[in-house]
PDB file of N, CA and C in Angstrom:
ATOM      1  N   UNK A   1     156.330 181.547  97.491  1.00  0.00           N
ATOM      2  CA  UNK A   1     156.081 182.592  98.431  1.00  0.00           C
ATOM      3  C   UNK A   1     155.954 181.968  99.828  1.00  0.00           C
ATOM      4  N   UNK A   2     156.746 182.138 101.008  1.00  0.00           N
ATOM      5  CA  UNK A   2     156.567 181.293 102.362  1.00  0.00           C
ATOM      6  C   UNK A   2     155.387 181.956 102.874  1.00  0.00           C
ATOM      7  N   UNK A   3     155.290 181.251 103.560  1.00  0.00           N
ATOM      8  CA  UNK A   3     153.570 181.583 104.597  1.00  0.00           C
ATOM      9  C   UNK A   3     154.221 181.954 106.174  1.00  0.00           C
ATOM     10  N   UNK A   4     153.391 182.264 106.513  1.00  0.00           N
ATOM     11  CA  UNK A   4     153.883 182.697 108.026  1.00  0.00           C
ATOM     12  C   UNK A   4     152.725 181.059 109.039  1.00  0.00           C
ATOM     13  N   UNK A   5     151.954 180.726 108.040  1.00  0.00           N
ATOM     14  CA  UNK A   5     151.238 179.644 108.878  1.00  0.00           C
ATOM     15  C   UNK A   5     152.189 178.409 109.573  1.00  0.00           C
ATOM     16  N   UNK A   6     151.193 178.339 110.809  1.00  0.00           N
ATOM     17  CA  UNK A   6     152.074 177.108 111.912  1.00  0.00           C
ATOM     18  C   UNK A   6     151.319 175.915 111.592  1.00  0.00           C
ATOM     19  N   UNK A   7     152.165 174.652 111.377  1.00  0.00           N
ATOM     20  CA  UNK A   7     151.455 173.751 110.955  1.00  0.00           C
ATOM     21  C   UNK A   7     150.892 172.860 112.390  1.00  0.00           C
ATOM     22  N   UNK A   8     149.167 172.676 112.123  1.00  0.00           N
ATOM     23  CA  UNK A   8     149.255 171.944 113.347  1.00  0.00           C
ATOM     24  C   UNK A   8     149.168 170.459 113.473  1.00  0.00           C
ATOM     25  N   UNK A   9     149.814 169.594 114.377  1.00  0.00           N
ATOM     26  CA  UNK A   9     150.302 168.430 114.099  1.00  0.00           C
ATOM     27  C   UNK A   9     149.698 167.381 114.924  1.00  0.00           C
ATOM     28  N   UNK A  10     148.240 167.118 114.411  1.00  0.00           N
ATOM     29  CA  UNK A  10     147.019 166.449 114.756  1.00  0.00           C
ATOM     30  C   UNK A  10     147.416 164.581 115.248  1.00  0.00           C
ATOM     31  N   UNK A  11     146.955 164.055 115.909  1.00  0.00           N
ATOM     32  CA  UNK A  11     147.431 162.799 115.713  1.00  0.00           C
ATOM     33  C   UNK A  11     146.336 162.153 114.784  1.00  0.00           C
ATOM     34  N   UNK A  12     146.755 161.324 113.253  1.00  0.00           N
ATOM     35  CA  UNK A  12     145.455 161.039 112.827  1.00  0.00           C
ATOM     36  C   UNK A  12     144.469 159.961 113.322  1.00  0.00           C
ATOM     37  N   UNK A  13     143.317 160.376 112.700  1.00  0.00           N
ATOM     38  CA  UNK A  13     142.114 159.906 113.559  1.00  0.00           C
ATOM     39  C   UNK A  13     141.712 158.467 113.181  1.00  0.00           C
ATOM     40  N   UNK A  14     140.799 157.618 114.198  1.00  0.00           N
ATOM     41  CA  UNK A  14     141.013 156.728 113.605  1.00  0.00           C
ATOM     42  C   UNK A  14     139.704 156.671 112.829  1.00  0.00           C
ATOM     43  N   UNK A  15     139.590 155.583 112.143  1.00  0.00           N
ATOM     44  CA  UNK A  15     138.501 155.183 111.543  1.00  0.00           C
ATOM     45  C   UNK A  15     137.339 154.112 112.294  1.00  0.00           C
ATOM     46  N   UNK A  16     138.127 153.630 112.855  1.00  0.00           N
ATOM     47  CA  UNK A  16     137.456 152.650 114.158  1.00  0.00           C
ATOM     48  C   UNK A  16     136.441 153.040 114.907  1.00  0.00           C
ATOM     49  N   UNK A  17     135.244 152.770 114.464  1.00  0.00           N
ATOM     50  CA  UNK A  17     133.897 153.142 115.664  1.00  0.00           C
ATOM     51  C   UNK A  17     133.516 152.560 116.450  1.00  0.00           C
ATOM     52  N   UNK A  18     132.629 152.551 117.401  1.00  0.00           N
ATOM     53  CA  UNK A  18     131.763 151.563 118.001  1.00  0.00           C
ATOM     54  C   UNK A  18     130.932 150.407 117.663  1.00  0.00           C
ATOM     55  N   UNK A  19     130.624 151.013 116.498  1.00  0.00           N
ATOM     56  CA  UNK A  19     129.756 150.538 115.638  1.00  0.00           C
ATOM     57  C   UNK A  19     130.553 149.417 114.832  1.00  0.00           C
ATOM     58  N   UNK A  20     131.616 149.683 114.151  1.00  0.00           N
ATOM     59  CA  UNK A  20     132.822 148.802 113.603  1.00  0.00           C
ATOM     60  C   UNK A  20     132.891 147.918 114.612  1.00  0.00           C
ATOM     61  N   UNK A  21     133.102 148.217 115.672  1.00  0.00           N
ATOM     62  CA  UNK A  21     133.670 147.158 116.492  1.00  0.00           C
ATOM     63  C   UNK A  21     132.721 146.141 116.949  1.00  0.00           C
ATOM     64  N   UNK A  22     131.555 146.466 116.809  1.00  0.00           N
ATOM     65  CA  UNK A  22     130.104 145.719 117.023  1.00  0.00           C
ATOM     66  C   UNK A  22     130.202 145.007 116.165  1.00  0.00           C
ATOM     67  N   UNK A  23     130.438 145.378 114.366  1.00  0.00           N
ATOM     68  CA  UNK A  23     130.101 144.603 113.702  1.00  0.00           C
ATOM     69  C   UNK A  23     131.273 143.470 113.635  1.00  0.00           C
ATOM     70  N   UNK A  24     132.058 143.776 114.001  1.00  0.00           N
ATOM     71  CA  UNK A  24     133.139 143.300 113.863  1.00  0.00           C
ATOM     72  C   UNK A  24     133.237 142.222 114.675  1.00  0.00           C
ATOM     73  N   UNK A  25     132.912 141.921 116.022  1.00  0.00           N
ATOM     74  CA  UNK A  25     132.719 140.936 117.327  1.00  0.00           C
ATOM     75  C   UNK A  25     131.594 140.257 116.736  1.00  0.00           C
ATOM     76  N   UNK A  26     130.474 140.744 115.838  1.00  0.00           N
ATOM     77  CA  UNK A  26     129.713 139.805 115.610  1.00  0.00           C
ATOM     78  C   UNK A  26     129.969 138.911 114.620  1.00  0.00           C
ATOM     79  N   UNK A  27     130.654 139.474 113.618  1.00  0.00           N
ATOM     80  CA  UNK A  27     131.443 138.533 112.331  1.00  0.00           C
ATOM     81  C   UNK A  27     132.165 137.485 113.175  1.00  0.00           C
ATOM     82  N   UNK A  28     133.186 137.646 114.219  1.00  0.00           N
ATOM     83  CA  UNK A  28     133.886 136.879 115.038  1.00  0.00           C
ATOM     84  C   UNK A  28     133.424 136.072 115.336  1.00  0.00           C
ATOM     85  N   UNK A  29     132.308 135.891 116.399  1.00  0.00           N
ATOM     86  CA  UNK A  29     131.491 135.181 116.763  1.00  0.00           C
ATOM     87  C   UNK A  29     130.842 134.106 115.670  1.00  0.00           C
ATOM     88  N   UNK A  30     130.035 134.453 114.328  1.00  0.00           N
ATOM     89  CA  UNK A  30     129.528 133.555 113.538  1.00  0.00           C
ATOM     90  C   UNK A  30     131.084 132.838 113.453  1.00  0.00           C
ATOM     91  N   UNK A  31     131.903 133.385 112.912  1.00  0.00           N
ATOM     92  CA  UNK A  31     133.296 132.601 112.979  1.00  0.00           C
ATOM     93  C   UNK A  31     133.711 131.100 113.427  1.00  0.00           C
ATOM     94  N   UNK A  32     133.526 132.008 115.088  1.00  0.00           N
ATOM     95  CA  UNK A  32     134.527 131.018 116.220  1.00  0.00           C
ATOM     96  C   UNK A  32     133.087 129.934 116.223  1.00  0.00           C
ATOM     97  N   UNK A  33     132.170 129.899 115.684  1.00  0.00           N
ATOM     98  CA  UNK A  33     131.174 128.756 115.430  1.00  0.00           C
ATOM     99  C   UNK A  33     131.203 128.010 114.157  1.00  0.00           C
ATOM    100  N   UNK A  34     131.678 128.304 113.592  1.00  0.00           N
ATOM    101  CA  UNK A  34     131.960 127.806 112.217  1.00  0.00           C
ATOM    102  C   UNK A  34     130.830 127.876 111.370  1.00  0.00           C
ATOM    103  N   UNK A  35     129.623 128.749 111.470  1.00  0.00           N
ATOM    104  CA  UNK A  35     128.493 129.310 110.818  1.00  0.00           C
ATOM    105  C   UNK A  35     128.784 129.832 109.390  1.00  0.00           C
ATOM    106  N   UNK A  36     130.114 130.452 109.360  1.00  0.00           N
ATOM    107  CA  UNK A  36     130.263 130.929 108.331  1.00  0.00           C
ATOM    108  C   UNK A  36     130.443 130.533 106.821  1.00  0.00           C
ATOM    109  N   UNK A  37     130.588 129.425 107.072  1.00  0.00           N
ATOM    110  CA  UNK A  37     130.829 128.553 106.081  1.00  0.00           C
ATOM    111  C   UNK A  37     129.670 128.117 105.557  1.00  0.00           C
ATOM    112  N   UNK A  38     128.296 128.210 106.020  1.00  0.00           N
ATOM    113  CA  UNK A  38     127.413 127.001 105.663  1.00  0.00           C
ATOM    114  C   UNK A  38     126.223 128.493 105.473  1.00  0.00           C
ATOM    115  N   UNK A  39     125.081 127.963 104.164  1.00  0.00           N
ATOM    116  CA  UNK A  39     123.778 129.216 104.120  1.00  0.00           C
ATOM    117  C   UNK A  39     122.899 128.797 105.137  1.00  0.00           C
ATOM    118  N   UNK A  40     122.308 129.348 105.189  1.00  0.00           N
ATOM    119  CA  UNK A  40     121.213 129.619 105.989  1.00  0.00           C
ATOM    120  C   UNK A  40     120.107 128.349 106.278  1.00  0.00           C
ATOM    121  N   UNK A  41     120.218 127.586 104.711  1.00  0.00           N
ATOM    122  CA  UNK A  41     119.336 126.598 104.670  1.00  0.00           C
ATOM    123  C   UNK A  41     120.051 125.355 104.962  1.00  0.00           C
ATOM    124  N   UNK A  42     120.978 125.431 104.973  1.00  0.00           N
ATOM    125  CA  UNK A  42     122.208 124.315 105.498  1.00  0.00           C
ATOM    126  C   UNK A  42     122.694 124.231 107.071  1.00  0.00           C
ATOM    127  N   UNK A  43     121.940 125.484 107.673  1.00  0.00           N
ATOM    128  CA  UNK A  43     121.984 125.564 109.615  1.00  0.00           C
ATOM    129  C   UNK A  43     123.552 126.470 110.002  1.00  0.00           C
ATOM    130  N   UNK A  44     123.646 127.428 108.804  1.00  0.00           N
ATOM    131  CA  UNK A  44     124.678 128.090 109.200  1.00  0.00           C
ATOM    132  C   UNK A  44     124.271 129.635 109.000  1.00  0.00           C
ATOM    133  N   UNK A  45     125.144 130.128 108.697  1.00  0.00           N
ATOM    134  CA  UNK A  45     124.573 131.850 109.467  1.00  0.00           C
ATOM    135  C   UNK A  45     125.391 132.644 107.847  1.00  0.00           C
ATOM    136  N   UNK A  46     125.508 132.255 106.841  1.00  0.00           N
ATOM    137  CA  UNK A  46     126.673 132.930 105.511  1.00  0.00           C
ATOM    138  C   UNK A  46     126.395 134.231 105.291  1.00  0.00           C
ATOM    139  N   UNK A  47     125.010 133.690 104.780  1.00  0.00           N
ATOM    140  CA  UNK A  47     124.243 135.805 104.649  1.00  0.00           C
ATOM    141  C   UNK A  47     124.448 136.449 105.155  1.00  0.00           C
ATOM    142  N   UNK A  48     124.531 136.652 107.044  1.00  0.00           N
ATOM    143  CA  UNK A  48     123.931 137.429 107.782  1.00  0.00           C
ATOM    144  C   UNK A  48     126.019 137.622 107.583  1.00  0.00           C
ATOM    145  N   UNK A  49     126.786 136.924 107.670  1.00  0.00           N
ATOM    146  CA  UNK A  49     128.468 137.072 107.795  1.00  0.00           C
ATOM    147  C   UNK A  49     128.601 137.993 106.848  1.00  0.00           C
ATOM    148  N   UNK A  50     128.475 137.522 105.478  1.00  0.00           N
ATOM    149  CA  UNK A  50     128.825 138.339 104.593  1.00  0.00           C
ATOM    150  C   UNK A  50     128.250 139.562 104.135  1.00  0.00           C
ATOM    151  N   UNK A  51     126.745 139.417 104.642  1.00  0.00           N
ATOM    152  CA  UNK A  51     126.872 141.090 105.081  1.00  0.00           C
ATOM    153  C   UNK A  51     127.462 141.869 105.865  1.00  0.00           C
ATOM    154  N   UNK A  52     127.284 141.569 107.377  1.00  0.00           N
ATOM    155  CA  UNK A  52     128.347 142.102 108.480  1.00  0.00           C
ATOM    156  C   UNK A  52     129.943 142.581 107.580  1.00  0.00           C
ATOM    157  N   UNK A  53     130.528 141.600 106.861  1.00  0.00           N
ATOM    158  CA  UNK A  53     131.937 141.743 106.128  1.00  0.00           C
ATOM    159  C   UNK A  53     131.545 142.848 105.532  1.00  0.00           C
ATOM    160  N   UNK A  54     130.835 143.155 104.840  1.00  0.00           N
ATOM    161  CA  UNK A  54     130.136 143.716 103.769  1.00  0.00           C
ATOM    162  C   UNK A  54     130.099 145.442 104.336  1.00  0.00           C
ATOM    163  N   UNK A  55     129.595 145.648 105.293  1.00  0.00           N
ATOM    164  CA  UNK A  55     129.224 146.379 106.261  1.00  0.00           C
ATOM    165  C   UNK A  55     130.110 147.325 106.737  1.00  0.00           C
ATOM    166  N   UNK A  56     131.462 146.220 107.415  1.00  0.00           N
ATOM    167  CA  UNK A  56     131.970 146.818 108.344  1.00  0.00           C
ATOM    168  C   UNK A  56     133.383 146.975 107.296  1.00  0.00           C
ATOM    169  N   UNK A  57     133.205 146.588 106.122  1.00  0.00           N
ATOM    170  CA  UNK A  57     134.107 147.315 104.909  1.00  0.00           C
ATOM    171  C   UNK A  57     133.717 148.531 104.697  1.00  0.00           C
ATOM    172  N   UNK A  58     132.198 149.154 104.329  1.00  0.00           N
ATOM    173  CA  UNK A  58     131.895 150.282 104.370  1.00  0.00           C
ATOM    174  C   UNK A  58     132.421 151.297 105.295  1.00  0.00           C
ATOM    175  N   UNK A  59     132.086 150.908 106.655  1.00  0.00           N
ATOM    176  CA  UNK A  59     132.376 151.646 107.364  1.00  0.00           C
ATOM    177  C   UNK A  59     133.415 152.112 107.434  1.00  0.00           C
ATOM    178  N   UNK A  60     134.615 151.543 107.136  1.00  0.00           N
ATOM    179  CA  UNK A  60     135.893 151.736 107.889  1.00  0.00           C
ATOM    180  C   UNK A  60     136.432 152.340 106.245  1.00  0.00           C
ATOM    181  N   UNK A  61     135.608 152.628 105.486  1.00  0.00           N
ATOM    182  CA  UNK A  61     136.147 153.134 104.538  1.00  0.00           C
ATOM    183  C   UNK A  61     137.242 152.243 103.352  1.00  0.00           C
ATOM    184  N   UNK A  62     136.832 150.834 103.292  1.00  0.00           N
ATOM    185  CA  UNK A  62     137.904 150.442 102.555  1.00  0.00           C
ATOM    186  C   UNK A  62     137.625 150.380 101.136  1.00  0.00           C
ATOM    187  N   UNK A  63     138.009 150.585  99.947  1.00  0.00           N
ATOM    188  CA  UNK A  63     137.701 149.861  98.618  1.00  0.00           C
ATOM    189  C   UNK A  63     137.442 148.513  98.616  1.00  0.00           C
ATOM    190  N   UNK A  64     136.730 148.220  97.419  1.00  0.00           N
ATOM    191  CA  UNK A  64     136.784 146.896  97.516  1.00  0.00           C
ATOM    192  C   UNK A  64     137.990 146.099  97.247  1.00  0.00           C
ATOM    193  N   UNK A  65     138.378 146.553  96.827  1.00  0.00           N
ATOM    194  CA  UNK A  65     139.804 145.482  96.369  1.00  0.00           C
ATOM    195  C   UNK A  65     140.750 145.613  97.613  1.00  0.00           C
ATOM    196  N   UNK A  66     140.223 146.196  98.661  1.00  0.00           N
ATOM    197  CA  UNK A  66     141.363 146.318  99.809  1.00  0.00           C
ATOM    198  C   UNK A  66     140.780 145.082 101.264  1.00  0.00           C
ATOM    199  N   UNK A  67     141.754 144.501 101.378  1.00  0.00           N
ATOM    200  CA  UNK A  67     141.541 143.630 102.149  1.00  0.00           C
ATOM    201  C   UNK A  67     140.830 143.617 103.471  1.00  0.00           C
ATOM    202  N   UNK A  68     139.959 142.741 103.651  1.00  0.00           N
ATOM    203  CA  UNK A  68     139.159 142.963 105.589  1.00  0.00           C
ATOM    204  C   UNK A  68     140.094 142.692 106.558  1.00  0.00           C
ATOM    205  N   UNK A  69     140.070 143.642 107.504  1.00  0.00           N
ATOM    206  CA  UNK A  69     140.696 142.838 108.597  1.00  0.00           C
ATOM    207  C   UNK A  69     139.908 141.708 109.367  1.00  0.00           C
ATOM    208  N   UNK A  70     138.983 141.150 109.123  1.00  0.00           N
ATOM    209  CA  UNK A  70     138.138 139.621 108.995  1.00  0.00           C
ATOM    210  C   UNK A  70     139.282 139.011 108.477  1.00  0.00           C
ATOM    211  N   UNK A  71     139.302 139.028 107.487  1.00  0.00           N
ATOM    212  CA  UNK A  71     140.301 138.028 106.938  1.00  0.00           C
ATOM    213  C   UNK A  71     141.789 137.555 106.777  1.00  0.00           C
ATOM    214  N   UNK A  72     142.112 138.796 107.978  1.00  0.00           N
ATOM    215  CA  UNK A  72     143.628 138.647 108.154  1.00  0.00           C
ATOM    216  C   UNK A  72     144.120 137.346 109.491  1.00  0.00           C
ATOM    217  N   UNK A  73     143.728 136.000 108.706  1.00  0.00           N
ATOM    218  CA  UNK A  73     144.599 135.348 110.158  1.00  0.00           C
ATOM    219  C   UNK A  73     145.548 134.219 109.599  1.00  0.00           C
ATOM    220  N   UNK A  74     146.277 134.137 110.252  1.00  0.00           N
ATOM    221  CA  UNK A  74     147.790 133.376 109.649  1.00  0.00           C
ATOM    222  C   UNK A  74     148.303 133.992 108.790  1.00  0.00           C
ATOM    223  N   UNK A  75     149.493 133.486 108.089  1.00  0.00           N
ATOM    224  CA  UNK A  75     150.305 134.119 107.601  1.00  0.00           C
ATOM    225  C   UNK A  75     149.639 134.535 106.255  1.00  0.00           C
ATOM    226  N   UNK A  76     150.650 135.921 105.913  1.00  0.00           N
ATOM    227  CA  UNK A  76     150.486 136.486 104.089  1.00  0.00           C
ATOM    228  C   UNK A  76     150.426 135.529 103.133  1.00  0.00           C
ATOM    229  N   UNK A  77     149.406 135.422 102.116  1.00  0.00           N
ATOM    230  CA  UNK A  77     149.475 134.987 101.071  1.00  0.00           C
ATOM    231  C   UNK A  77     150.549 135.525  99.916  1.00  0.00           C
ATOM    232  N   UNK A  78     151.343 134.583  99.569  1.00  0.00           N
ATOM    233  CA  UNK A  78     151.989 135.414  98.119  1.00  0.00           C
ATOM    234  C   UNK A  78     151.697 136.422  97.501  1.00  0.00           C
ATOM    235  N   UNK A  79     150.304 136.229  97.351  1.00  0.00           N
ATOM    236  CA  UNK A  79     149.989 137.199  95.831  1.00  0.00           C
ATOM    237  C   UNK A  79     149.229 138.947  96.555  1.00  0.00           C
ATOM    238  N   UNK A  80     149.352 138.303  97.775  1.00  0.00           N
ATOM    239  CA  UNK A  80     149.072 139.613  98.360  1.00  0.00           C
ATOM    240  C   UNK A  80     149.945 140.713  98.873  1.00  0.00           C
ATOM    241  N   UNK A  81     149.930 142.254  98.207  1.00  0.00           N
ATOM    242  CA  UNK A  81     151.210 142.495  98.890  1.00  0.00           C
ATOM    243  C   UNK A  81     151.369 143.016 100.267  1.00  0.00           C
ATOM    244  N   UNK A  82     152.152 143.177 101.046  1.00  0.00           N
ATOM    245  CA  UNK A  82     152.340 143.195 102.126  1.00  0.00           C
ATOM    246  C   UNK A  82     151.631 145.019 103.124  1.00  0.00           C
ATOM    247  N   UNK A  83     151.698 145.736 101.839  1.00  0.00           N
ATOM    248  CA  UNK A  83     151.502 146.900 102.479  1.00  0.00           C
ATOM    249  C   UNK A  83     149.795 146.498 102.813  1.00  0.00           C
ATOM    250  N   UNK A  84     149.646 146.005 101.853  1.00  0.00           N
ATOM    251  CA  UNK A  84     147.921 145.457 102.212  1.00  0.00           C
ATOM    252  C   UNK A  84     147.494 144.541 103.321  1.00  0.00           C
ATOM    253  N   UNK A  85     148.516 143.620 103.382  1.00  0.00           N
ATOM    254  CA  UNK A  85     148.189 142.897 104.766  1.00  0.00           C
ATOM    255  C   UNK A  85     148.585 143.411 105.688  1.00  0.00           C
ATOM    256  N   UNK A  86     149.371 144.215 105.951  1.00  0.00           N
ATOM    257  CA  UNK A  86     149.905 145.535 106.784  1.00  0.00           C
ATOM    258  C   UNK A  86     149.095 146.433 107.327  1.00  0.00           C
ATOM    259  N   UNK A  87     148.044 146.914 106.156  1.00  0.00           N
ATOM    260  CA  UNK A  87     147.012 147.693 106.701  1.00  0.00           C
ATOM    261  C   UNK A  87     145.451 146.870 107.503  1.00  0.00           C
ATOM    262  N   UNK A  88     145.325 146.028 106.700  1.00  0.00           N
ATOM    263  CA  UNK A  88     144.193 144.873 107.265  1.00  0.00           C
ATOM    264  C   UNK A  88     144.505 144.915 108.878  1.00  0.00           C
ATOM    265  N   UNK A  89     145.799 144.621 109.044  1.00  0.00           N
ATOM    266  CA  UNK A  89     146.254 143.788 110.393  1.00  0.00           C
ATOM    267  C   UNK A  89     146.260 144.971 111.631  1.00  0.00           C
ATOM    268  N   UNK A  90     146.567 146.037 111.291  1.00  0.00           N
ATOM    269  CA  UNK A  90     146.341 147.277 111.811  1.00  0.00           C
ATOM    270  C   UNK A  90     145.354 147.313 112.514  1.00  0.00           C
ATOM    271  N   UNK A  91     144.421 147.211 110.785  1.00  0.00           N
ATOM    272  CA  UNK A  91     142.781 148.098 111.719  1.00  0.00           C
ATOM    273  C   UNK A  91     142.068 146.521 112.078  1.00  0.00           C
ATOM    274  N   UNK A  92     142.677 145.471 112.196  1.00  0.00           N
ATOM    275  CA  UNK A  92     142.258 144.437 112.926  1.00  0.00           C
ATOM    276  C   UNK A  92     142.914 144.457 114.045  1.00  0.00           C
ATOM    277  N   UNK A  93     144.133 144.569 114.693  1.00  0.00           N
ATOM    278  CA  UNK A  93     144.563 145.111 115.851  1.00  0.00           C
ATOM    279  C   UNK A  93     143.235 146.161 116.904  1.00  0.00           C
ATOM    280  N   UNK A  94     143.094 147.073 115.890  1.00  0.00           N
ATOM    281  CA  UNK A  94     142.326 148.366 116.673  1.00  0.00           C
ATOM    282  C   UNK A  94     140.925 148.104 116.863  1.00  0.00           C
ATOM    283  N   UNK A  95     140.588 147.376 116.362  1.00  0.00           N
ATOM    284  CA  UNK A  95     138.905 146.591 116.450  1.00  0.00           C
ATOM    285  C   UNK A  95     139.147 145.768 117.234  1.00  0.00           C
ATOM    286  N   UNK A  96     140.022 144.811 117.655  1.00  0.00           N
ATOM    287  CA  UNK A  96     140.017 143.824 118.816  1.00  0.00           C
ATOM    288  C   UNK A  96     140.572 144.984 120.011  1.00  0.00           C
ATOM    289  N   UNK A  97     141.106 146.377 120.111  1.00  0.00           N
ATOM    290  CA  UNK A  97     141.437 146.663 120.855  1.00  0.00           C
ATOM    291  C   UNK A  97     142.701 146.835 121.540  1.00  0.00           C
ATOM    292  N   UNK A  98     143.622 146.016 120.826  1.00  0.00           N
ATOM    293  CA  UNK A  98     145.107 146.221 121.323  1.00  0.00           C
ATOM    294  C   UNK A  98     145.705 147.242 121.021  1.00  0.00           C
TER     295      UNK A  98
END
């Protein structure tokens, strides 16, 4: 049966908050120090990272099995497929802002 309805043609929204992007510059930061690697009792910052990761997965709505854009730098891994590093790299694009 056709409809007489007009479809309206939204641009979709993003998922990207303020808040994402906070957590997101702060994950960076433990990063570009190399904190991330080492616990807490070893003079590095791991906990406080992998929560932030933890966090700013929630937010942005990902499953777990779907990749961070944290963790998208250098090239694709094999076993990963591409539509997935595709999407990571995206909403890591839109959190740094480009």
């Amino acid at each position: 049966m056709p409809t007489t309805r007009v479809p309206i043609h939204r641009p979709p929204q993003s998922r990207v908050t303020n808040e994402a992007r906070a957590l997101f510059a702060r994950a960076l930061g433990i990063e570009a120090n190399d904190d991330h690697q080492f616990w807490e009792e070893d003079g590095g910052n791991r906990r406080q990272y992998l929560d932030l990761a933890v966090e700013l997965h929630r937010l942005l709505g990902l499953t777990p099995w779907q990749m961070s854009p944290i963790d998208v730098v250098g090239e694709r891994p094999d076993w990963l497929r591409p539509e997935d590093w595709q999407q990571a790299s995206e909403l890591r694009a839109e959190l740094i802002g480009a």
